[in-house]
Protein backbone atom coordinates (compact mmCIF):
# COMPACT_ATOMS: atom_id res chain seq x y z
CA UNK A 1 118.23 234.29 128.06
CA UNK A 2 119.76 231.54 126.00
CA UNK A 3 119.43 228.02 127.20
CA UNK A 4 122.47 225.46 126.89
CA UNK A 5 121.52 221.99 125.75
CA UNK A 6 122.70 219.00 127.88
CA UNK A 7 125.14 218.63 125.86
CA UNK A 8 126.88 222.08 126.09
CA UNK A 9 126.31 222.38 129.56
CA UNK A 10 127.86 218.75 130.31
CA UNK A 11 131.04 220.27 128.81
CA UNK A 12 131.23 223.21 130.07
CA UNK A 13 130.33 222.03 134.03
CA UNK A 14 132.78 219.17 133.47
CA UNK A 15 129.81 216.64 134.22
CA UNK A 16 128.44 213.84 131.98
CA UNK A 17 125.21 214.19 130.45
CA UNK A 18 124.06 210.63 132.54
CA UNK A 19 125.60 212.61 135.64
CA UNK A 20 123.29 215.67 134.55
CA UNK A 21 120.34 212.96 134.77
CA UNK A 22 120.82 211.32 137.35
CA UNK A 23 121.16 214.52 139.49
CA UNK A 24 117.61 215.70 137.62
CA UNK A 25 115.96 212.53 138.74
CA UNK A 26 117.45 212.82 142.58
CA UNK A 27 116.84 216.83 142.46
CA UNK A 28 120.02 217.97 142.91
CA UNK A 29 120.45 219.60 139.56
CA UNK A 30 117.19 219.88 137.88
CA UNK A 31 117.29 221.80 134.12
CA UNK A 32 115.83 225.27 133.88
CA UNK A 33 113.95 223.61 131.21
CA UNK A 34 112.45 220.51 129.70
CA UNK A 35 111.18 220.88 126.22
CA UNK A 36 108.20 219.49 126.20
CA UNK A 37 107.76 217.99 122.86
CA UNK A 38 111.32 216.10 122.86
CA UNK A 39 111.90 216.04 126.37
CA UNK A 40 115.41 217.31 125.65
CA UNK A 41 116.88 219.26 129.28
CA UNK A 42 118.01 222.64 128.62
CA UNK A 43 119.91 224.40 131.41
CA UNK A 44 120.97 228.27 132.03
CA UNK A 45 124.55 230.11 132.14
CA UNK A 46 123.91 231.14 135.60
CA UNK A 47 123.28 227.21 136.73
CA UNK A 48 127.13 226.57 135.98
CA UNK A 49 128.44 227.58 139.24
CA UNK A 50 126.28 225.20 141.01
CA UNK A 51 127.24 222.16 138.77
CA UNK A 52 130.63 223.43 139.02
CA UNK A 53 130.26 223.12 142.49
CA UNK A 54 128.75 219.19 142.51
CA UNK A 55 131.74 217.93 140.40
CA UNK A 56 134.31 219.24 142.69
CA UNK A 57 132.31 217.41 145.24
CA UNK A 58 131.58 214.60 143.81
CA UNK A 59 135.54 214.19 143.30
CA UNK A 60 136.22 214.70 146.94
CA UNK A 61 134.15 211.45 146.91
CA UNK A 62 131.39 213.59 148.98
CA UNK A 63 127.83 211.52 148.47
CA UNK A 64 125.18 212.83 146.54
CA UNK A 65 122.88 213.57 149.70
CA UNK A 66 125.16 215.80 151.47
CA UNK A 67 126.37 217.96 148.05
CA UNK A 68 122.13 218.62 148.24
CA UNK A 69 122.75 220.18 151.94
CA UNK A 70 125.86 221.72 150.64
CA UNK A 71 124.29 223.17 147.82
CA UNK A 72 121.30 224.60 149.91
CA UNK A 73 124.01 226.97 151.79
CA UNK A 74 125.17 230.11 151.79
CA UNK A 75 129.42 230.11 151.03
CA UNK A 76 130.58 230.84 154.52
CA UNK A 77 127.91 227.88 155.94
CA UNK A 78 129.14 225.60 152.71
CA UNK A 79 132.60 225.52 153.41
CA UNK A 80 132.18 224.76 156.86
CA UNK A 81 130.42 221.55 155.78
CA UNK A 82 132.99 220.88 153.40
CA UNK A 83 135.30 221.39 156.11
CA UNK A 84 133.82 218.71 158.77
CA UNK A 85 133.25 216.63 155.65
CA UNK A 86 136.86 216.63 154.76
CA UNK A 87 138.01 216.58 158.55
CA UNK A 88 135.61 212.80 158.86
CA UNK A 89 137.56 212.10 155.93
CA UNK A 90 140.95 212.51 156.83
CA UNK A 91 139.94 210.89 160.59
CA UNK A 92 138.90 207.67 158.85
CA UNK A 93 141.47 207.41 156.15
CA UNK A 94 144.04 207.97 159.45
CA UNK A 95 142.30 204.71 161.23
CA UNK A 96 142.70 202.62 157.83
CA UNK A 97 146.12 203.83 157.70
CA UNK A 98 146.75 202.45 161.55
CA UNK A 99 145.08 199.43 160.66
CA UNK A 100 148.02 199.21 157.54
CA UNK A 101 151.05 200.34 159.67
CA UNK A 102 149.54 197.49 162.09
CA UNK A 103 149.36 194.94 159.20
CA UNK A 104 152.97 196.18 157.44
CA UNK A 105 154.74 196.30 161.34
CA UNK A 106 153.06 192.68 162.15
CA UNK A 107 154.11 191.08 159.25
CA UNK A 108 157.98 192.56 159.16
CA UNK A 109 158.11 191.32 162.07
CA UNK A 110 157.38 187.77 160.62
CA UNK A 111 159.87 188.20 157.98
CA UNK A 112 162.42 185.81 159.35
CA UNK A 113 164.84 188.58 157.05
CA UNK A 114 163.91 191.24 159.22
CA UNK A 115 163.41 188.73 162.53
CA UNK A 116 164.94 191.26 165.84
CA UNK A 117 168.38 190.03 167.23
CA UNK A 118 168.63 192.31 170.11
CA UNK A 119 168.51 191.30 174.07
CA UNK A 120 164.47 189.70 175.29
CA UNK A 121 162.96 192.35 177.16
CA UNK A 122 160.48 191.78 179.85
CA UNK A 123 158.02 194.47 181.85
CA UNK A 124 157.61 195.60 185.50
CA UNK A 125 154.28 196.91 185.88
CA UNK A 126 152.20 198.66 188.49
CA UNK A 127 148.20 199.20 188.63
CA UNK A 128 145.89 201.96 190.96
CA UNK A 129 142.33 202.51 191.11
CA UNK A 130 140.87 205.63 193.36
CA UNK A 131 137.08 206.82 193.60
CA UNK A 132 138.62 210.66 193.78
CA UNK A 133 136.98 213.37 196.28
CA UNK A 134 133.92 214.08 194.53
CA UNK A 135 132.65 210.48 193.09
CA UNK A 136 130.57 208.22 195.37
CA UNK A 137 132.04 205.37 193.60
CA UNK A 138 134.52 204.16 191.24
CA UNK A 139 133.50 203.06 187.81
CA UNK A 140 137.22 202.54 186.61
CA UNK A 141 138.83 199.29 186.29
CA UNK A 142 142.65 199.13 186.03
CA UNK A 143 144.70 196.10 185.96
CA UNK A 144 148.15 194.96 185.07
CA UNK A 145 149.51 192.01 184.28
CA UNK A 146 152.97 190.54 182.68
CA UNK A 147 151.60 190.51 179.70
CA UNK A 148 148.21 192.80 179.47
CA UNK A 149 147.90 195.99 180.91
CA UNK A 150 144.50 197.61 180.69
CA UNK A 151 142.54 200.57 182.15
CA UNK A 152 138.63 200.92 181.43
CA UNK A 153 136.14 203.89 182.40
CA UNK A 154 132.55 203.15 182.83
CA UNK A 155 129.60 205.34 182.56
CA UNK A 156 126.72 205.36 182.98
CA UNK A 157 124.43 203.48 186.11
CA UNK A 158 126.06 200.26 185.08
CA UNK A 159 129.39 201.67 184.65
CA UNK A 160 131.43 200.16 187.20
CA UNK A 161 130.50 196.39 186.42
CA UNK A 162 131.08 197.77 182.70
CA UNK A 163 134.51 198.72 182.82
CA UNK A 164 135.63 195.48 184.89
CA UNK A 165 133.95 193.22 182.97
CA UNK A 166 135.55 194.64 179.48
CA UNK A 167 138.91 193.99 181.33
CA UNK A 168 138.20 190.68 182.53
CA UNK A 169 137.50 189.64 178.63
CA UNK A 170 140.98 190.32 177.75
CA UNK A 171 142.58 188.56 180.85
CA UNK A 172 142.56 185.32 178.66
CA UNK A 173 145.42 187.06 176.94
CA UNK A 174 147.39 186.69 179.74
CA UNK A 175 147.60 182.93 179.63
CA UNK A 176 146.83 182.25 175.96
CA UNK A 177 149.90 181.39 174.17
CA UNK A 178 148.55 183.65 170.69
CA UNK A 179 150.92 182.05 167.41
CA UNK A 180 152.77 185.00 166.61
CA UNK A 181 151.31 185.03 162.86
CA UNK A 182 147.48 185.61 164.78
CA UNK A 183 148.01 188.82 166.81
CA UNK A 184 145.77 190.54 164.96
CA UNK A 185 142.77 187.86 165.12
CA UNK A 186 143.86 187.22 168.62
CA UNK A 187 143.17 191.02 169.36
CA UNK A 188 140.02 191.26 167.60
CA UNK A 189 138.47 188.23 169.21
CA UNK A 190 138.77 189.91 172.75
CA UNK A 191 137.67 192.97 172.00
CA UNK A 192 134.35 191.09 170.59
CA UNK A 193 134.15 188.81 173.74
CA UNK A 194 134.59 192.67 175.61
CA UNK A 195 132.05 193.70 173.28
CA UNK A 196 129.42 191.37 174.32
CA UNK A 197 130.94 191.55 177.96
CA UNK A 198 129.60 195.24 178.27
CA UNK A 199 126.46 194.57 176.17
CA UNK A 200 125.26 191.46 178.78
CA UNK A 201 125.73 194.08 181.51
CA UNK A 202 123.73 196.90 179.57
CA UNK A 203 120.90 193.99 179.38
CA UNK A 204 120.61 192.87 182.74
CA UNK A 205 118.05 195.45 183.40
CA UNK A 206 116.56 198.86 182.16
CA UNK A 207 118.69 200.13 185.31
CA UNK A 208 122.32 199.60 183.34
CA UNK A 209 120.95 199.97 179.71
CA UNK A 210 122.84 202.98 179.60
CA UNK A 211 126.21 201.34 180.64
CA UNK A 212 129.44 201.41 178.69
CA UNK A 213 132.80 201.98 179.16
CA UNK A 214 136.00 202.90 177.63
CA UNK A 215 138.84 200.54 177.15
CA UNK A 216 142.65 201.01 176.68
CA UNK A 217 144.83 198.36 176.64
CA UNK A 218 148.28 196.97 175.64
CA UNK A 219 149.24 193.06 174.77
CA UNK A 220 153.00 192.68 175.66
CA UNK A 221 154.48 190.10 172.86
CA UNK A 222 158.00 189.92 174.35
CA UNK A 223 159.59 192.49 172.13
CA UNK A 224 156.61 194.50 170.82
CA UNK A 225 153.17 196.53 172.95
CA UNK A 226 150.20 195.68 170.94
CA UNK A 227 148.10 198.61 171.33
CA UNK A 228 143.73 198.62 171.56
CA UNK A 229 142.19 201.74 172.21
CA UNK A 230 138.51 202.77 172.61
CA UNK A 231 137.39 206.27 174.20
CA UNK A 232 139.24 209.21 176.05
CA UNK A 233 141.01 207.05 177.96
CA UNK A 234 145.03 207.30 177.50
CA UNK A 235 148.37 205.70 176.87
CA UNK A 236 151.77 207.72 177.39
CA UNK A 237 155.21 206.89 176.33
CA UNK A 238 158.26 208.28 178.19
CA UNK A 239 161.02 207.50 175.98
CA UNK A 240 164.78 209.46 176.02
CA UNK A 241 163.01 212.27 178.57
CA UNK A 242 160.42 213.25 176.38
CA UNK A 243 156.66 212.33 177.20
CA UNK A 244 154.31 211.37 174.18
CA UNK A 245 150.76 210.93 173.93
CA UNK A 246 150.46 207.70 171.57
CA UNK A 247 146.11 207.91 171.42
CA UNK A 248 143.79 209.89 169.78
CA UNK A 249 140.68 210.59 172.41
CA UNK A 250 137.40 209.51 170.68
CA UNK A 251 135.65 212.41 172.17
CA UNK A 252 133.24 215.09 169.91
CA UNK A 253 135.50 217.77 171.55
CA UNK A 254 138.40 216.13 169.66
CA UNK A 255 136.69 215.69 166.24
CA UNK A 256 135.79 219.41 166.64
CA UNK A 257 139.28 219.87 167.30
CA UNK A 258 140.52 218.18 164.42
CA UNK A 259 138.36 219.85 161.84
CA UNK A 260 139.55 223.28 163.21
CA UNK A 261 136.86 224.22 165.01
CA UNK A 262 138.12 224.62 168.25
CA UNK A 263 141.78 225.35 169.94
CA UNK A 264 143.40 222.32 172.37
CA UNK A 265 143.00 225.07 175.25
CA UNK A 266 139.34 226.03 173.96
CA UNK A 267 139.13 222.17 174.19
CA UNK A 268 140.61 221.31 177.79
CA UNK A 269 137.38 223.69 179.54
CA UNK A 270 134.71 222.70 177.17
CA UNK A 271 131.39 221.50 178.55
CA UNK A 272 130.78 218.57 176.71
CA UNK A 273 134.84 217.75 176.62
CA UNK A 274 133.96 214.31 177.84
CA UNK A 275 131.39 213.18 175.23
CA UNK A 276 132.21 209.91 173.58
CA UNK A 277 132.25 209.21 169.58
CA UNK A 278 133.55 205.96 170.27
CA UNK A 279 132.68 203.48 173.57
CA UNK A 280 131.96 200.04 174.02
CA UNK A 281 128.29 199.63 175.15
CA UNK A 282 124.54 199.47 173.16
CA UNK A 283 124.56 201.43 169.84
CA UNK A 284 127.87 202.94 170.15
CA UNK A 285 130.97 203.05 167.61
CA UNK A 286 133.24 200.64 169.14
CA UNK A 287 135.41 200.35 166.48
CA UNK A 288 139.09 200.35 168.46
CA UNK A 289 142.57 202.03 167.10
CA UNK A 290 145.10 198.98 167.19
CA UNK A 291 148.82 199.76 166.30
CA UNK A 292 152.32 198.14 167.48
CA UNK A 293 154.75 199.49 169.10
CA UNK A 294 158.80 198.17 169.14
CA UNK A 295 159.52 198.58 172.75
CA UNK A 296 162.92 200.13 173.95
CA UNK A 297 164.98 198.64 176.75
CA UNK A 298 164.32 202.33 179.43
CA UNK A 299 160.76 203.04 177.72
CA UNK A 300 158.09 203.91 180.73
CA UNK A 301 154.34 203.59 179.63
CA UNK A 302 151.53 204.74 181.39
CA UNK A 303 147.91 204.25 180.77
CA UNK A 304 145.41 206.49 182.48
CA UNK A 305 141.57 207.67 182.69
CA UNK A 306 141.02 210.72 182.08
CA UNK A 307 140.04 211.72 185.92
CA UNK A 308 143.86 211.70 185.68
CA UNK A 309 144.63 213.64 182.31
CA UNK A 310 141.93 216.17 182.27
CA UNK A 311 143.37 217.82 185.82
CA UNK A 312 146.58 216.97 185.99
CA UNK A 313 149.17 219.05 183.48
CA UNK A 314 151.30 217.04 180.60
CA UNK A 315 154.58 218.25 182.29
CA UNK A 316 152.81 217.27 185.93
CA UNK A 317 152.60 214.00 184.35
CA UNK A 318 156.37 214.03 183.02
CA UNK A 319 158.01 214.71 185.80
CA UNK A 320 156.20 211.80 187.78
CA UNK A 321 157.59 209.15 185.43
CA UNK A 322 160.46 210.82 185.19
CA UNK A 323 161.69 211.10 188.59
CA UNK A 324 159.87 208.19 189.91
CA UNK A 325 161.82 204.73 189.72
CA UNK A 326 159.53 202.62 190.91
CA UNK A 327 156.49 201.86 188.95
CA UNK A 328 154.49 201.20 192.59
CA UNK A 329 155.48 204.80 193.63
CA UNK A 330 154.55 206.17 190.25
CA UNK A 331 151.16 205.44 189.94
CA UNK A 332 150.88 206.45 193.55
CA UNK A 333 152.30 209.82 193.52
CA UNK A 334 150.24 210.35 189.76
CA UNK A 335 146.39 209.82 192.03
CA UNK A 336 147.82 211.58 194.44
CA UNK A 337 148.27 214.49 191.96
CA UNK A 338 145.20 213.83 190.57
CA UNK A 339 143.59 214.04 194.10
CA UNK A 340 145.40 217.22 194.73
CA UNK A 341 144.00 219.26 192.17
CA UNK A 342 140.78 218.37 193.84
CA UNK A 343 140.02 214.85 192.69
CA UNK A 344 137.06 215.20 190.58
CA UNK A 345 136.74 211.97 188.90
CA UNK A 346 138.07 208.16 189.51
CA UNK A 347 141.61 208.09 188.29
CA UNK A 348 142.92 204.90 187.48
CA UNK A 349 146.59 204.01 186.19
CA UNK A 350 149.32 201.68 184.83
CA UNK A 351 152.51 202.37 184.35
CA UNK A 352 154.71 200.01 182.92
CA UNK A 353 158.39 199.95 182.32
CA UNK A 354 160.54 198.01 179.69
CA UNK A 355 163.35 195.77 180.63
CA UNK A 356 165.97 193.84 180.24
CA UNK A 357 164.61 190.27 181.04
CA UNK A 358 166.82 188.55 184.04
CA UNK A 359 167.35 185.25 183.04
């Protein structure tokens, strides 16, 4: 068998001769041979495929330690952790792109060019907490406000005091007048005060170090719904008739979902369908989804827990805020539903309609 020099293989594996090295020092790629009087690396035909393999990988930007556990597999096992790499991928370029469409939307919206002309809208809002059938307690916290509406859903042995005290962080949005150029920072700063909120309640004892919660909420700005979202817990829009789910559920059942390796209805009945990626609470990602929203004069939000979404149907839902005027009534007849189909969890809502403000 003929051995390439580092030079010929470099070429013909697309790599660089200080790639070659560097993956020889780290054992990814070690030579076939090392001559031992010039110390020169010599490498075999058959080694190709596998450097092939580590520059395609390394220009999907994968890091060097995971193309070693790629490169350990066999095909069927390596493209599946290509796969979940390229899923994470795609999940966190789709959170940097939120974070832009948030920037890009906020600052428009500053342009006095592009400043909105049409009618001030206001909101009527509803809120409504309920333990269920099965729970002994309630661990959700919903509230609603004229300007914030927020739901929250605790876990853990500290859950309840959890979820209420991430919601009572953000109430200072109610009656801080936020400049209109410091959304964003305004945002940020209470989710960091719910942040520590939740951690003080995980460190009161080794009874609640477990505790966390969820948290979903909106920041009305008089024309625009400011949108922070944490966990499985939900916002809907009802706009024009048609009912749309406007957040992604930071649940493993979801990632597995999103890198193809399970169907939405493999999803719904799923054991572990209500393990959290993302929570606030001790060494947890709490990194939140923020986007804006241009409200609509007629648009009908509703934010729920998921003791209300995971047993109650979409078109259930729909037809609730469709046929429902008042927002009082709404969230009444939506526990109700949720208590009908044998009330499981605590199911907490908001709904929230968009109007014309009376002057």
């Amino acid at each position: 068998m003929e051995l390439l020099t580092i030079g010929t293989f470099a070429k013909a594996s697309r790599l660089s001769p200080k790639a070659l090295r560097l993956y020889d020092e780290l054992g990814l790629l070690a030579p076939a041979r090392v001559d031992p009087v010039t110390g020169y690396r010599l490498y075999a035909p058959e080694q190709l495929d596998q450097a092939r393999l580590v520059a395609w990988l390394r220009r999907l930007g994968m890091p060097l330690a995971r193309i070693r556990q790629v490169c350990t597999l066999e095909a069927g096992p390596a493209a599946e952790e290509i796969r979940a790499f390229w899923a994470q991928v795609e999940a966190d370029t789709a959170a940097r792109r939120g974070l832009a469409t948030f920037l890009i939307d906020h600052l428009s919206w500053k342009d006095p060019a592009v400043s909105p002309t049409a009618k001030p809208l206001s909101i009527r809002y509803a809120a409504l907490s309920d333990t269920g059938l099965v729970r002994e307690s309630n661990q959700d916290t919903a509230y609603a406000g004229s300007r914030l509406l927020a739901v929250a859903d605790g876990f853990g042995s500290g859950g309840a005091p959890a979820s209420a005290a991430a919601v009572d962080a953000l109430k200072s949005l109610e009656t801080d007048s936020a400049p209109a150029g410091d959304l964003l920072n305004v945002l940020e700063d209470a989710i960091d005060q719910a942040k520590q909120a939740v951690h003080g309640i995980s460190g009161l004892g080794s009874s609640h170090e477990n505790a966390g919660t969820t948290l979903t909420a909106m920041l009305w700005t008089g024309s625009q719904l400011a949108l922070v979202h944490i966990g499985d817990s939900r916002v809907h829009l009802l706009r024009d008739g048609e009912l749309f789910q406007i957040t992604h559920d930071h649940t493993m059942v979801q990632s597995m979902v999103d890198e193809g390796r399970l169907s939405p209805e493999e999803a719904a009945s799923h054991p572990q369908r209500s393990l959290l990626i993302r929570a606030l609470g001790r060494g947890a990602d709490s990194t939140p989804d923020m986007r804006l929203h241009d409200a609509r004069q007629g648009d009908r939000y509703l934010l729920c827990s998921d003791g209300l979404s995971t047993v109650v149907p979409t078109e259930g839902i729909r037809r609730v805020l469709s046929d429902i005027g008042e927002p009082e009534q709404a969230v009444r007849e939506l526990v109700a539903l949720a208590n009908g189909s044998g009330g499981p969890d605590n199911v907490s809502c908001v709904v929230a309609d968009v109007m014309e403000l009376q002057q």
